[in-house]
PDB file of N, CA and C in Angstrom:
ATOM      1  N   UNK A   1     -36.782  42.125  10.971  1.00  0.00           N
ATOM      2  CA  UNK A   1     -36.062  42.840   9.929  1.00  0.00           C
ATOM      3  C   UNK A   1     -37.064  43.774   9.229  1.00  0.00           C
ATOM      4  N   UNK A   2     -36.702  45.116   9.214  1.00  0.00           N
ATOM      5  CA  UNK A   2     -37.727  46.003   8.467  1.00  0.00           C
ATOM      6  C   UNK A   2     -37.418  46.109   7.296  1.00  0.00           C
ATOM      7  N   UNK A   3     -38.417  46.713   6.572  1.00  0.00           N
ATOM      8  CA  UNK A   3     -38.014  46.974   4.560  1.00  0.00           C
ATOM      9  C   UNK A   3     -36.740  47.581   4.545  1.00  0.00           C
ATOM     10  N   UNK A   4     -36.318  48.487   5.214  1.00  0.00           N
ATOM     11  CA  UNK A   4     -35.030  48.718   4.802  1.00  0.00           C
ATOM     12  C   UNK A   4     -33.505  47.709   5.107  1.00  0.00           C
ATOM     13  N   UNK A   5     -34.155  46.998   5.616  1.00  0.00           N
ATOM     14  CA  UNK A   5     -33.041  46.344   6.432  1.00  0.00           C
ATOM     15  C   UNK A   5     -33.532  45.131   4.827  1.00  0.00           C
ATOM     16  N   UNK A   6     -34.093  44.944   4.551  1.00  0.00           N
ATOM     17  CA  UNK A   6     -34.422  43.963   3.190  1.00  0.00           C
ATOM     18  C   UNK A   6     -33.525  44.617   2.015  1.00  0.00           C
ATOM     19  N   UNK A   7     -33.958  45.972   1.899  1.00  0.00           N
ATOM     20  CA  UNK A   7     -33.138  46.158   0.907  1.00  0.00           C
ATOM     21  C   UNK A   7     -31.707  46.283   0.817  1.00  0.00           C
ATOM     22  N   UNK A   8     -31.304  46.475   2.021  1.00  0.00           N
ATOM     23  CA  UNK A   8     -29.653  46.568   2.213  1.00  0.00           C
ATOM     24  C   UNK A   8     -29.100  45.404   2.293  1.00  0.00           C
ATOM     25  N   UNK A   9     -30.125  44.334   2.512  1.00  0.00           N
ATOM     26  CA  UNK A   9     -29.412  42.526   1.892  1.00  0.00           C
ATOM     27  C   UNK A   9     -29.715  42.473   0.460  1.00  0.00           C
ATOM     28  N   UNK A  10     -30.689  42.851  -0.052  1.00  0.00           N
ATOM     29  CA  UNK A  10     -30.117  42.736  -1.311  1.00  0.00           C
ATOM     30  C   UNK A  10     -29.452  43.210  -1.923  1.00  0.00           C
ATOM     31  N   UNK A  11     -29.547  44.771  -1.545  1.00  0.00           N
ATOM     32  CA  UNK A  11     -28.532  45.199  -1.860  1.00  0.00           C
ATOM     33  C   UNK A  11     -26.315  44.413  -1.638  1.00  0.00           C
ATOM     34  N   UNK A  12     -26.468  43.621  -0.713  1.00  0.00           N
ATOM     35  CA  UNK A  12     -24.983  43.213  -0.102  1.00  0.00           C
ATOM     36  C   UNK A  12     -25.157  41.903  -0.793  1.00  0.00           C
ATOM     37  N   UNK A  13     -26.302  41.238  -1.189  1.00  0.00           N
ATOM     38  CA  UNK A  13     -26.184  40.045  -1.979  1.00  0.00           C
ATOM     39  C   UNK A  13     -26.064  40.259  -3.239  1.00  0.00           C
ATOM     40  N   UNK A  14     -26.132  41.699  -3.608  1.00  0.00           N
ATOM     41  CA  UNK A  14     -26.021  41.857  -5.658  1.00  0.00           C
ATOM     42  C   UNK A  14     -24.711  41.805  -5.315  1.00  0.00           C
ATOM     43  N   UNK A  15     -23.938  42.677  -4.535  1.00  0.00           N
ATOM     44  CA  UNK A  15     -22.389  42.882  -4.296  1.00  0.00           C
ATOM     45  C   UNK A  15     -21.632  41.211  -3.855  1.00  0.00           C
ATOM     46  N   UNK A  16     -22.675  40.686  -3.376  1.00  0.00           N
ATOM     47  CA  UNK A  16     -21.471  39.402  -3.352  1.00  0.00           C
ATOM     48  C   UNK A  16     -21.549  38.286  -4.798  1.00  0.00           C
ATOM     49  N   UNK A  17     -22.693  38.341  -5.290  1.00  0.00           N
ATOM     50  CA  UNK A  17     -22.576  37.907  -6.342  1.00  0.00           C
ATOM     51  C   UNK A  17     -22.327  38.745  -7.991  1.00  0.00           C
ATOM     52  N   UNK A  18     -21.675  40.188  -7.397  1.00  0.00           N
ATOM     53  CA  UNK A  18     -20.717  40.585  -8.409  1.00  0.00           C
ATOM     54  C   UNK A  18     -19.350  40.012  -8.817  1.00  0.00           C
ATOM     55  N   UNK A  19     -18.762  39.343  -7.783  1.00  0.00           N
ATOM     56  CA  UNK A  19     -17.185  39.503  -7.704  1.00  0.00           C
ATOM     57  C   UNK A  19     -17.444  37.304  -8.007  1.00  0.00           C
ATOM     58  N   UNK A  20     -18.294  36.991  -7.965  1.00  0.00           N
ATOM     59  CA  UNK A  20     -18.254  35.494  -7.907  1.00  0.00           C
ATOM     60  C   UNK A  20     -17.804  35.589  -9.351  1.00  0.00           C
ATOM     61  N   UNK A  21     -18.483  35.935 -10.565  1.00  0.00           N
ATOM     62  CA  UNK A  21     -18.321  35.552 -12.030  1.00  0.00           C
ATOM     63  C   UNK A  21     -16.887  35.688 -12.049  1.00  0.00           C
ATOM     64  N   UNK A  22     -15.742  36.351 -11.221  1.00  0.00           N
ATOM     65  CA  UNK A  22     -14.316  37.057 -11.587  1.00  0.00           C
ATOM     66  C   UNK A  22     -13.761  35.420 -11.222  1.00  0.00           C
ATOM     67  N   UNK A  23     -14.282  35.149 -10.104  1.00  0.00           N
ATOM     68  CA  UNK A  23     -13.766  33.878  -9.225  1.00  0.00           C
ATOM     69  C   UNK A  23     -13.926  32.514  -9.937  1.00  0.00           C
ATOM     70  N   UNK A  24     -15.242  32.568 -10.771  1.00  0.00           N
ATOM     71  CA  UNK A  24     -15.067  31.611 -11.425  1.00  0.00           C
ATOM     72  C   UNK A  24     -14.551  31.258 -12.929  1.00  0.00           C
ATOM     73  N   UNK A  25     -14.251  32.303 -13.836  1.00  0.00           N
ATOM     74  CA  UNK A  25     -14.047  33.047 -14.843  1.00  0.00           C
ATOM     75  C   UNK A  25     -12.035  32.684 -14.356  1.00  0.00           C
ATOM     76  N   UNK A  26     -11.603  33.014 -13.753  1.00  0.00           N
ATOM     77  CA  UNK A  26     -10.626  33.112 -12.866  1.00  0.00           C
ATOM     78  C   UNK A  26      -9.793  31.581 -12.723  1.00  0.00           C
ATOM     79  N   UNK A  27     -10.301  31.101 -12.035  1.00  0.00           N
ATOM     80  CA  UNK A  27     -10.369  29.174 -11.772  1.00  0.00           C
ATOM     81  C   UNK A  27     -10.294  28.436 -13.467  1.00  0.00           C
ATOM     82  N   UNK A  28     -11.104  28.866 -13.869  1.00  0.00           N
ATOM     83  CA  UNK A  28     -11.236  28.134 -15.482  1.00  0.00           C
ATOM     84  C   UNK A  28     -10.006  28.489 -15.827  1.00  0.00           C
ATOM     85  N   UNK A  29      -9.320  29.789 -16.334  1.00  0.00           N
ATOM     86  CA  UNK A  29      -8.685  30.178 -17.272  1.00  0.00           C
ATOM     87  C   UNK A  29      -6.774  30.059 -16.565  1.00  0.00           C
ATOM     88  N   UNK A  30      -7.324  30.667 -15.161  1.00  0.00           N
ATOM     89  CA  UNK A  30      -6.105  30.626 -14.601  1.00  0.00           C
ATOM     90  C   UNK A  30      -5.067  32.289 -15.275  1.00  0.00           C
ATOM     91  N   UNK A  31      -5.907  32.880 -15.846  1.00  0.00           N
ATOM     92  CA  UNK A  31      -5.258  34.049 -16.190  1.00  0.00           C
ATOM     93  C   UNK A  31      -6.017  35.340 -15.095  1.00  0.00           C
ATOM     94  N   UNK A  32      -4.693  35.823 -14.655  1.00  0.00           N
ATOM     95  CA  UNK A  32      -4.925  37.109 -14.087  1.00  0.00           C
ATOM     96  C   UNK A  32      -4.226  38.456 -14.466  1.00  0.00           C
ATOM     97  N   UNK A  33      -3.583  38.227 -15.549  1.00  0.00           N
ATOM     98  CA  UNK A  33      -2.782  39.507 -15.771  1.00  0.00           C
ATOM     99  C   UNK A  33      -3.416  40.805 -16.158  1.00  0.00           C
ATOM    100  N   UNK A  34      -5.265  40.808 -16.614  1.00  0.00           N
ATOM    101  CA  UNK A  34      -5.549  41.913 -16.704  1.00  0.00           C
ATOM    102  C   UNK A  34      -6.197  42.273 -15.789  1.00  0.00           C
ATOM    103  N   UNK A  35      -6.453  41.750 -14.066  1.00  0.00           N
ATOM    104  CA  UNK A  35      -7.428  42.032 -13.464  1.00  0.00           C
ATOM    105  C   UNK A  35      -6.311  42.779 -12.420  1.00  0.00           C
ATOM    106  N   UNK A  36      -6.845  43.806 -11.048  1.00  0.00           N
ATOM    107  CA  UNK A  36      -6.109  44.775 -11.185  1.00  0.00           C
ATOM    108  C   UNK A  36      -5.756  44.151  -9.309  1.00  0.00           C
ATOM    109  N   UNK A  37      -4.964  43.763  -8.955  1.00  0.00           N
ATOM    110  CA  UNK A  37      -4.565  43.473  -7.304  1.00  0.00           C
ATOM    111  C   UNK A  37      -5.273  44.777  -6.679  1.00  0.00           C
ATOM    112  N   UNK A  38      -4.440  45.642  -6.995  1.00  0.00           N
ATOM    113  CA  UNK A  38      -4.740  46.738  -6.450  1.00  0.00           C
ATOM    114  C   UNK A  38      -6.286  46.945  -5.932  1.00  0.00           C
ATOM    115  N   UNK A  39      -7.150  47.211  -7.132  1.00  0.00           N
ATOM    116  CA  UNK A  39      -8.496  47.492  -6.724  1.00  0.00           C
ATOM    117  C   UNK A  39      -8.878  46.126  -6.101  1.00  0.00           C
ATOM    118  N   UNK A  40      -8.729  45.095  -6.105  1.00  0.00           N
ATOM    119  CA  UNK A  40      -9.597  43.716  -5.189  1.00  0.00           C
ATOM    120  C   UNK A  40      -9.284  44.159  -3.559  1.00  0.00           C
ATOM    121  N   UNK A  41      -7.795  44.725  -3.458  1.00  0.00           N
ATOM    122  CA  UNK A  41      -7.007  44.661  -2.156  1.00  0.00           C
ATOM    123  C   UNK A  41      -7.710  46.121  -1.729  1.00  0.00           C
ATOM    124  N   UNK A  42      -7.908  46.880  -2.624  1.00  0.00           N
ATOM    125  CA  UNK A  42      -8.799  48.309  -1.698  1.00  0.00           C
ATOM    126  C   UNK A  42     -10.450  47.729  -1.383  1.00  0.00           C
ATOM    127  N   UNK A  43     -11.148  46.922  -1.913  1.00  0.00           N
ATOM    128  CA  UNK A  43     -12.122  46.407  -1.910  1.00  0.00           C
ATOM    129  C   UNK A  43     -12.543  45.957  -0.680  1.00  0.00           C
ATOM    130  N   UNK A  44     -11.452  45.079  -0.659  1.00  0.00           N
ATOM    131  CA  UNK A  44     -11.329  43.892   0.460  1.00  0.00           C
ATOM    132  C   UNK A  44     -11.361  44.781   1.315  1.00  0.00           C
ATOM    133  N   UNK A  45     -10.441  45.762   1.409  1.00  0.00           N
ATOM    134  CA  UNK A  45     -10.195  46.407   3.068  1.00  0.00           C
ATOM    135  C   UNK A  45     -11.278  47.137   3.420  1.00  0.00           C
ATOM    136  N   UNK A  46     -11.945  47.834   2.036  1.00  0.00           N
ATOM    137  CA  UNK A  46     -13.306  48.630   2.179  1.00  0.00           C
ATOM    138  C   UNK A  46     -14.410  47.601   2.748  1.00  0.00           C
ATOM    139  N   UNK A  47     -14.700  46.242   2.436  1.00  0.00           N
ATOM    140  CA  UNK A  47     -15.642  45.309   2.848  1.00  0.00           C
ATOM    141  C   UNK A  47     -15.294  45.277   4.388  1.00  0.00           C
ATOM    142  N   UNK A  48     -13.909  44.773   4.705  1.00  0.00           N
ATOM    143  CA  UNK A  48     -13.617  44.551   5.897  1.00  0.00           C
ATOM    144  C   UNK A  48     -14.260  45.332   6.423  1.00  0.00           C
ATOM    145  N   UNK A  49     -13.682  46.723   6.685  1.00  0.00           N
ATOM    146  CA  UNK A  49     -14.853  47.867   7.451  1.00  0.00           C
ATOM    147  C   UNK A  49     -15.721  48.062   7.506  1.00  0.00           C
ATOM    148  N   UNK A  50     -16.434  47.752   6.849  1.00  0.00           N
ATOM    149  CA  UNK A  50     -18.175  47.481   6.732  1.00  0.00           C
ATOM    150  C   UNK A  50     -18.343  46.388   7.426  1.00  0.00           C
ATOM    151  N   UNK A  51     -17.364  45.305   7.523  1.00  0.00           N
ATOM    152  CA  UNK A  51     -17.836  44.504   8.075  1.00  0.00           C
ATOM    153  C   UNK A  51     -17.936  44.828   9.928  1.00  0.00           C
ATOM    154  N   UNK A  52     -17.240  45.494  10.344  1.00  0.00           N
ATOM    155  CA  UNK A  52     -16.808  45.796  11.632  1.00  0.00           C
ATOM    156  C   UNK A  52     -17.606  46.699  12.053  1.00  0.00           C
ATOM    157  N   UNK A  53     -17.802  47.806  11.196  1.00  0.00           N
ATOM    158  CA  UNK A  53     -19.194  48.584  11.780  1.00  0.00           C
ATOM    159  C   UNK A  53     -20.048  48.052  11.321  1.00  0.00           C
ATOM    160  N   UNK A  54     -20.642  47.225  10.442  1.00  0.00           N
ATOM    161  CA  UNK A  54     -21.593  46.392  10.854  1.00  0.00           C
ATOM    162  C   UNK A  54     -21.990  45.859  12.748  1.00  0.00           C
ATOM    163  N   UNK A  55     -21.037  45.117  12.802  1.00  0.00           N
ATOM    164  CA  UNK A  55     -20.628  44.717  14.525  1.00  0.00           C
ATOM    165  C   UNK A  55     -21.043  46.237  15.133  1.00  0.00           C
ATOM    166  N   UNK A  56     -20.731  47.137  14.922  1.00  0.00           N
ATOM    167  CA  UNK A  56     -20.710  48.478  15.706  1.00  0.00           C
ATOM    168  C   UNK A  56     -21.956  48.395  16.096  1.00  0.00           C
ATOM    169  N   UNK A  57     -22.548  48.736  14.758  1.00  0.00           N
ATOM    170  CA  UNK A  57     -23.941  49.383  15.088  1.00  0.00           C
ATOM    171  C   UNK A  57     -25.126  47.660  15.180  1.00  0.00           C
ATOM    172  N   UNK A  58     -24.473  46.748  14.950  1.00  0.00           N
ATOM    173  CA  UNK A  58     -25.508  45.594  15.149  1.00  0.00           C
ATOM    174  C   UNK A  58     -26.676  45.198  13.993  1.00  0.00           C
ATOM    175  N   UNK A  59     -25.710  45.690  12.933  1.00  0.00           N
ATOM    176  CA  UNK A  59     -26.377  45.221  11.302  1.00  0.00           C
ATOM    177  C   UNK A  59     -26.461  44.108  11.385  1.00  0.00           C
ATOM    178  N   UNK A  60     -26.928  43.306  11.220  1.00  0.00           N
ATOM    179  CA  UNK A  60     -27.315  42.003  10.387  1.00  0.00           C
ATOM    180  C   UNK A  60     -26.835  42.385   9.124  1.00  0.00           C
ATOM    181  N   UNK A  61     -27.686  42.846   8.035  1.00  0.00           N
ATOM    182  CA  UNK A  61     -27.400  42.700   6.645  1.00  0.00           C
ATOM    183  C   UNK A  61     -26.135  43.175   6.785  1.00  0.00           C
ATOM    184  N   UNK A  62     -25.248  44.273   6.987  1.00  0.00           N
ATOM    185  CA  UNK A  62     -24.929  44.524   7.044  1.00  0.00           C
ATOM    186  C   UNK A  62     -23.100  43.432   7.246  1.00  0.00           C
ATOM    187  N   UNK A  63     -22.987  42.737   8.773  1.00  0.00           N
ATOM    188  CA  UNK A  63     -22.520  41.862   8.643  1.00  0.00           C
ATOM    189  C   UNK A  63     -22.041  40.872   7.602  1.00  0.00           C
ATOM    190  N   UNK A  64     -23.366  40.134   7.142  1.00  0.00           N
ATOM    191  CA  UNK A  64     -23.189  38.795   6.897  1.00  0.00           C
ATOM    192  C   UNK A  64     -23.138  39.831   5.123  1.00  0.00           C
ATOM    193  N   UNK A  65     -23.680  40.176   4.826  1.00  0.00           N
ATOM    194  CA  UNK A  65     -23.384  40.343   3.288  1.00  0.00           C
ATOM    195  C   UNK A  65     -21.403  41.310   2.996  1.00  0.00           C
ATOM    196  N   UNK A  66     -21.149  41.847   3.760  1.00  0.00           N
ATOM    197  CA  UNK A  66     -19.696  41.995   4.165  1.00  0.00           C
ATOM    198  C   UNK A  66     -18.803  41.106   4.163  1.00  0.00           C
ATOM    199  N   UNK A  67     -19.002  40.960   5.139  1.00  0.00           N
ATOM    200  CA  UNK A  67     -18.340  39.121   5.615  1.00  0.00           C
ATOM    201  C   UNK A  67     -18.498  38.451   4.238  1.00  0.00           C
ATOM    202  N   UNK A  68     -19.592  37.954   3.743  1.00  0.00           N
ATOM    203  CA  UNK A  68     -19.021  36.954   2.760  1.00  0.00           C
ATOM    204  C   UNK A  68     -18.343  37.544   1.426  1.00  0.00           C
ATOM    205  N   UNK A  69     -18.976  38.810   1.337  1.00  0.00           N
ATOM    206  CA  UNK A  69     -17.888  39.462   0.180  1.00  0.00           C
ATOM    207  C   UNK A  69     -16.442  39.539   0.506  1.00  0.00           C
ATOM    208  N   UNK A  70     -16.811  39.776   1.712  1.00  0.00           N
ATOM    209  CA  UNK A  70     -15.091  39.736   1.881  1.00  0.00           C
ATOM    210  C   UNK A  70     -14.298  38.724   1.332  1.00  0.00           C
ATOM    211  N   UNK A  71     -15.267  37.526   2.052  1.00  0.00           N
ATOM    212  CA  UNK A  71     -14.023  36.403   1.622  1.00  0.00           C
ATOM    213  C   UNK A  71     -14.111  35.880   0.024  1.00  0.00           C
ATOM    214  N   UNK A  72     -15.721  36.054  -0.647  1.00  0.00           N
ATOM    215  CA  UNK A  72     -15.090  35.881  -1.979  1.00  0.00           C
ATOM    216  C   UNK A  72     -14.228  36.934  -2.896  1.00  0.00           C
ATOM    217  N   UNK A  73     -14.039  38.027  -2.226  1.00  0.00           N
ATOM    218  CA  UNK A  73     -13.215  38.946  -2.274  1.00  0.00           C
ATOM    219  C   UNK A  73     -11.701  38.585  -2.127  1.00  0.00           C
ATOM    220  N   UNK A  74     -12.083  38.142  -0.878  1.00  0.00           N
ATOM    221  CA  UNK A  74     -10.528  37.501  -0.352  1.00  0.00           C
ATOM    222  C   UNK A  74      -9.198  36.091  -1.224  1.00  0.00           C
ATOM    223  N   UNK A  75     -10.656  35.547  -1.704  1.00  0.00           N
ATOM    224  CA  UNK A  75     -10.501  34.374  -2.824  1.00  0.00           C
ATOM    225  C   UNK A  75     -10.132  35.133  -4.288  1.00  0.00           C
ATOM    226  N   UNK A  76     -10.359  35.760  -5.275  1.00  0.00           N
ATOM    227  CA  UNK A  76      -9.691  36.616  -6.002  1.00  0.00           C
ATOM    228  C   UNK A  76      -8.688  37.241  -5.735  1.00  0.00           C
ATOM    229  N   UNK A  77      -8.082  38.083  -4.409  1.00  0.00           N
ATOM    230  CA  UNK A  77      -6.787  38.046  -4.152  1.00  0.00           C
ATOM    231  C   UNK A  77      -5.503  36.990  -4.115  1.00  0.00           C
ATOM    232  N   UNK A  78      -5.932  35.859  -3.753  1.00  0.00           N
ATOM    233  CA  UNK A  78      -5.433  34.928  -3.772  1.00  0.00           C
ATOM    234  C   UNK A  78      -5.143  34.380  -4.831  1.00  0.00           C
ATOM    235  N   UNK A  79      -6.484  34.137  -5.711  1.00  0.00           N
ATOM    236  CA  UNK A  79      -5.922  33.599  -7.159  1.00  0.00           C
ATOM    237  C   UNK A  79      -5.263  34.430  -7.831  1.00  0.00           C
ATOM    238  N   UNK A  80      -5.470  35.547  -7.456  1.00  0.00           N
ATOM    239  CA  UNK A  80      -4.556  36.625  -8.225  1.00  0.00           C
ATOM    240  C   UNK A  80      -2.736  36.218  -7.637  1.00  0.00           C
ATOM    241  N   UNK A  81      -2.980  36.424  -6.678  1.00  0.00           N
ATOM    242  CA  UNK A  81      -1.073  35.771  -6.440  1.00  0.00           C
ATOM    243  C   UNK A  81      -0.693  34.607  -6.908  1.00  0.00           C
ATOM    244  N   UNK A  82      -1.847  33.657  -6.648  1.00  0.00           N
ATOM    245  CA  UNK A  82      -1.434  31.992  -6.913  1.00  0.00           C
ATOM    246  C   UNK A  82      -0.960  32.370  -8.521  1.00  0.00           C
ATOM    247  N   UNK A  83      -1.359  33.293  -9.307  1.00  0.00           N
ATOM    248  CA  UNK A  83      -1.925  32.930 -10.791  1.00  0.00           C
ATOM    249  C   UNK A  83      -0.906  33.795 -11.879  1.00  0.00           C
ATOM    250  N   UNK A  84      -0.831  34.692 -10.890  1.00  0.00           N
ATOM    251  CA  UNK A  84      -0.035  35.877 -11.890  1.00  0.00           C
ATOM    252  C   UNK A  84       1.583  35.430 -11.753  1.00  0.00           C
ATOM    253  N   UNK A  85       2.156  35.982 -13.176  1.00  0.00           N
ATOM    254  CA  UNK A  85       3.439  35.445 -13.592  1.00  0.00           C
ATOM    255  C   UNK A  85       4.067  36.602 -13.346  1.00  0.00           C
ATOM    256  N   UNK A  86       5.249  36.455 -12.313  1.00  0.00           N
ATOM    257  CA  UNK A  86       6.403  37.184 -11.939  1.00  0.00           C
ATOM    258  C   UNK A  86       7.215  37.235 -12.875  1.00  0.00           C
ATOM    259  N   UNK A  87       8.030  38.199 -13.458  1.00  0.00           N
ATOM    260  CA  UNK A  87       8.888  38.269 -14.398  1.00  0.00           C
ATOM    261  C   UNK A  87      10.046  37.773 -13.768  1.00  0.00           C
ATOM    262  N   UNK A  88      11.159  36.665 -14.537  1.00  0.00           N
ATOM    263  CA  UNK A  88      11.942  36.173 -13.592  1.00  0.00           C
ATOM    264  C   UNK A  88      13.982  37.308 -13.757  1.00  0.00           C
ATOM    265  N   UNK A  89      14.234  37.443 -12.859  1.00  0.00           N
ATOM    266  CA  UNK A  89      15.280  38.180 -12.738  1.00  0.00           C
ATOM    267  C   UNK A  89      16.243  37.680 -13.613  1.00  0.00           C
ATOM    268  N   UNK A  90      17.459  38.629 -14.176  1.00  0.00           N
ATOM    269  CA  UNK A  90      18.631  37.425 -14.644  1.00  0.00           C
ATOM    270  C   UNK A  90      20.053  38.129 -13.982  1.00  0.00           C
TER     271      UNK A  90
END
């Protein structure tokens, strides 16, 4: 792994431990009504692709810091559905 290939994991490890504080912040409170679906779900799909050309070009950092954002990415989408209150019809 060369220096640059160092900094682009840390760089993908600041990014996966951005979205953790939402996840756990999230779990405690069980409130999601001000956090936004929208931007987690453009996120997610933006990680995904990174994650795949990662595979392309044969990143390592690249990969694995993707990949796991994704899925704690993927985990905030989720609590976001599990969590958020549907207005009920009458």
């Amino acid at each position: 792994m060369d220096k640059f290939q160092i900094v682009a994991m840390i760089a993908g490890i600041m990014v996966v431990f951005s979205t953790l504080p939402q996840v756990s912040k999230t779990l405690k409170t069980k409130k999601v009504e001000e956090l936004s679906l929208a931007m987690f779900l453009l996120l997610l799909g933006a990680q995904t692709i990174w994650f795949f050309y990662g595979f392309h070009i044969h990143d390592i950092a690249i990969i694995l810091t993707n990949g796991i954002s994704a899925l704690v990415v993927a985990t905030n989408v989720g609590l976001i559905l599990k969590y958020r209150k549907v207005p009920v019809k009458k």
